[in-house]
Protein backbone atom coordinates (compact mmCIF):
# COMPACT_ATOMS: atom_id res chain seq x y z
CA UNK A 1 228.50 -80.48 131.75
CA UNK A 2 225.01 -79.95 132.80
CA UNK A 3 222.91 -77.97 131.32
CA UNK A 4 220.02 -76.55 132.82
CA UNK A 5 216.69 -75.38 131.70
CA UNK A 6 215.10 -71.96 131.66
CA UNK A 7 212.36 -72.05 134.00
CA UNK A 8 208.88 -70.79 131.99
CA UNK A 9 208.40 -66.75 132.98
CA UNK A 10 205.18 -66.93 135.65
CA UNK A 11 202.19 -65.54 133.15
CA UNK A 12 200.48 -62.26 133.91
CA UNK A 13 196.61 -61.82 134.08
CA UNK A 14 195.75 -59.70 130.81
CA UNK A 15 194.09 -56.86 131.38
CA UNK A 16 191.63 -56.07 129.01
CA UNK A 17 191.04 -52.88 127.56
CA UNK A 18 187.37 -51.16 128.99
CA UNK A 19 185.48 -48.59 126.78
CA UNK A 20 186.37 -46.12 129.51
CA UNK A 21 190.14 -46.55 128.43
CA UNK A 22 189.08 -46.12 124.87
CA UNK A 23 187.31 -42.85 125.77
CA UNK A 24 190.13 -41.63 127.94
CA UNK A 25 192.67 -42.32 124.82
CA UNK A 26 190.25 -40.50 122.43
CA UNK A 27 189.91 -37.27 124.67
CA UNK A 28 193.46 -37.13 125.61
CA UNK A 29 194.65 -37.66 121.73
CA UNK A 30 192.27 -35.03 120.87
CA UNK A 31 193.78 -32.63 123.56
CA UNK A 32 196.99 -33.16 122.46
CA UNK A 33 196.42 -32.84 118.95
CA UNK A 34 194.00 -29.58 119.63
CA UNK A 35 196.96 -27.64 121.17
CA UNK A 36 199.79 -28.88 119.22
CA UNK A 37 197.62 -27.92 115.65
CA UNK A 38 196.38 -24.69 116.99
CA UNK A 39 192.39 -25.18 117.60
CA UNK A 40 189.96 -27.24 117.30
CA UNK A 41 188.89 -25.68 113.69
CA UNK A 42 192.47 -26.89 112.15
CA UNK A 43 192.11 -30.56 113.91
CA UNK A 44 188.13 -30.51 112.31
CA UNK A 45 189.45 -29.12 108.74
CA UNK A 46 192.09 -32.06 109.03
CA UNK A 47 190.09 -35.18 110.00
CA UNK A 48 187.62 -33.49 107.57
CA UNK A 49 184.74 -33.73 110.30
CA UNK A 50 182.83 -30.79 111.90
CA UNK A 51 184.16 -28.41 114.75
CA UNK A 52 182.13 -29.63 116.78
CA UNK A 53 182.98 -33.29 116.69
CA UNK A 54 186.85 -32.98 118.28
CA UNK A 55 184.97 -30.69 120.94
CA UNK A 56 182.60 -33.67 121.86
CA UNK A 57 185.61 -36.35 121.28
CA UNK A 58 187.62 -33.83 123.83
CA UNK A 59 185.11 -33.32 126.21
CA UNK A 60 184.36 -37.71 126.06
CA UNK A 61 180.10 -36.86 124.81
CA UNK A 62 181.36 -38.58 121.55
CA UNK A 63 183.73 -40.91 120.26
CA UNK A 64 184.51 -40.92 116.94
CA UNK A 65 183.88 -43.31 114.16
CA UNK A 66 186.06 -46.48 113.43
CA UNK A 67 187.51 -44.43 110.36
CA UNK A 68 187.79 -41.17 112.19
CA UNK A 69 189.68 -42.76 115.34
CA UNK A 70 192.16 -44.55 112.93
CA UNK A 71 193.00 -40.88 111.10
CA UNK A 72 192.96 -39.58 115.03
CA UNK A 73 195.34 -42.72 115.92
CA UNK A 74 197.61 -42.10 112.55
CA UNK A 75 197.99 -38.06 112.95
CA UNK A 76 198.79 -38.27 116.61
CA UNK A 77 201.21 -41.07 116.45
CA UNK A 78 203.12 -39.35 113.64
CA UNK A 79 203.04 -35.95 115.54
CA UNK A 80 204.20 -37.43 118.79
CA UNK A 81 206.94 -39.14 116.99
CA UNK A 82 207.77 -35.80 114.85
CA UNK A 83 208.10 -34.23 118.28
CA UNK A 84 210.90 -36.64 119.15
CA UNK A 85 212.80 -35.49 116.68
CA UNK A 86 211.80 -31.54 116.62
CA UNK A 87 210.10 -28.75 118.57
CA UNK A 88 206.44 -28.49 118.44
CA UNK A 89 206.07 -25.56 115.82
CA UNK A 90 209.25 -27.77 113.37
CA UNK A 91 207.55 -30.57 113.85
CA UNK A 92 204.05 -29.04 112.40
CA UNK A 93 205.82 -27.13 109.94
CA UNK A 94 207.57 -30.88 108.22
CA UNK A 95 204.03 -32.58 108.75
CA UNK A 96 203.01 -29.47 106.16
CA UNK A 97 206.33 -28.98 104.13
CA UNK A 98 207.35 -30.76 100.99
CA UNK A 99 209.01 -33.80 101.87
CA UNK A 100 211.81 -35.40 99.75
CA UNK A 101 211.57 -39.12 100.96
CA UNK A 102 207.88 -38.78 100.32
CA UNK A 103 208.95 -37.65 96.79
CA UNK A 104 207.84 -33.66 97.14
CA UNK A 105 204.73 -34.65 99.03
CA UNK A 106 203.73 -32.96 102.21
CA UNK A 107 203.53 -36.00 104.84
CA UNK A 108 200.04 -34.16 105.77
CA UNK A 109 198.67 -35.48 102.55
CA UNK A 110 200.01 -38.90 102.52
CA UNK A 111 198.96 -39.71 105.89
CA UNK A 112 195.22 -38.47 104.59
CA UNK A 113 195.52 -40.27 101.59
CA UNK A 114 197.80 -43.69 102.48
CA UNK A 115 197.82 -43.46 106.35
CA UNK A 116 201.16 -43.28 108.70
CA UNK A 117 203.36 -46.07 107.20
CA UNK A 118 205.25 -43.96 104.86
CA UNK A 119 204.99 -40.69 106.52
CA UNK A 120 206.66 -42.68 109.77
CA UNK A 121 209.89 -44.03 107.35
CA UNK A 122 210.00 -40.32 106.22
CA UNK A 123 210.50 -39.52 109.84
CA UNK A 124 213.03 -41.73 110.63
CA UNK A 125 214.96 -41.02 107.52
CA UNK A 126 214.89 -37.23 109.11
CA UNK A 127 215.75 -38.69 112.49
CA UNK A 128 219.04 -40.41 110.98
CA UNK A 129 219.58 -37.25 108.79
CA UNK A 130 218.84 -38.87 105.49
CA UNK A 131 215.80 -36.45 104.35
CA UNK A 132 214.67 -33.37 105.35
């Protein structure tokens, strides 16, 4: 019997990431987040920056800081996956409802507080119907 070898997968020229990428994440996050949350004012109160910053971040005068873009990063990757599961307006009212799986805390808070590890088990324990 002869067996034969897997020929090695031909290697693809990485692309790295520009600034201008970056910048056209952070605006585009920022959009998304801006309509989904209602304003520009909730998105500020949330990220606990001033109104004007997620205009500037939108509009790509600004980008924000290190800390900032990782609460940006967290709070749309946990919306965009909550919106998987549920309509827009469900999906914002279980990102500010008392969650069982995150032991009566609002997922709001511990993604604030702990960032989007827990609050992304507590939605897929709602996706599989385990929590609400």
């Amino acid at each position: 019997m002869t067996v034969t070898r897997p020929q090695p997968r031909a290697r693809t020229k990485k692309h790295p990431i520009t600034s201008a990428d970056a910048e056209s994440l952070t605006m585009q996050r920022t959009e998304f987040l801006v309509e989904a949350l209602g304003g520009i004012t909730r998105l500020a109160e949330l990220l606990d920056v001033s109104k004007s910053q997620p205009s500037r971040w939108r509009s790509g005068k600004e980008q924000p800081s290190p800390a900032k873009a990782r609460e940006l990063i967290d709070l749309d990757h946990v919306l965009a996956r909550a919106t998987l599961i549920w309509e827009s307006e469900v999906a914002i009212d279980w990102l500010f409802g008392s969650n069982s799986y995150l032991d009566g805390a609002r997922p709001i808070d511990v993604l604030r507080v702990r960032g989007s590890s827990e609050v992304l088990d507590a939605l897929d324990a709602a996706a599989a119907g385990a929590f609400g």
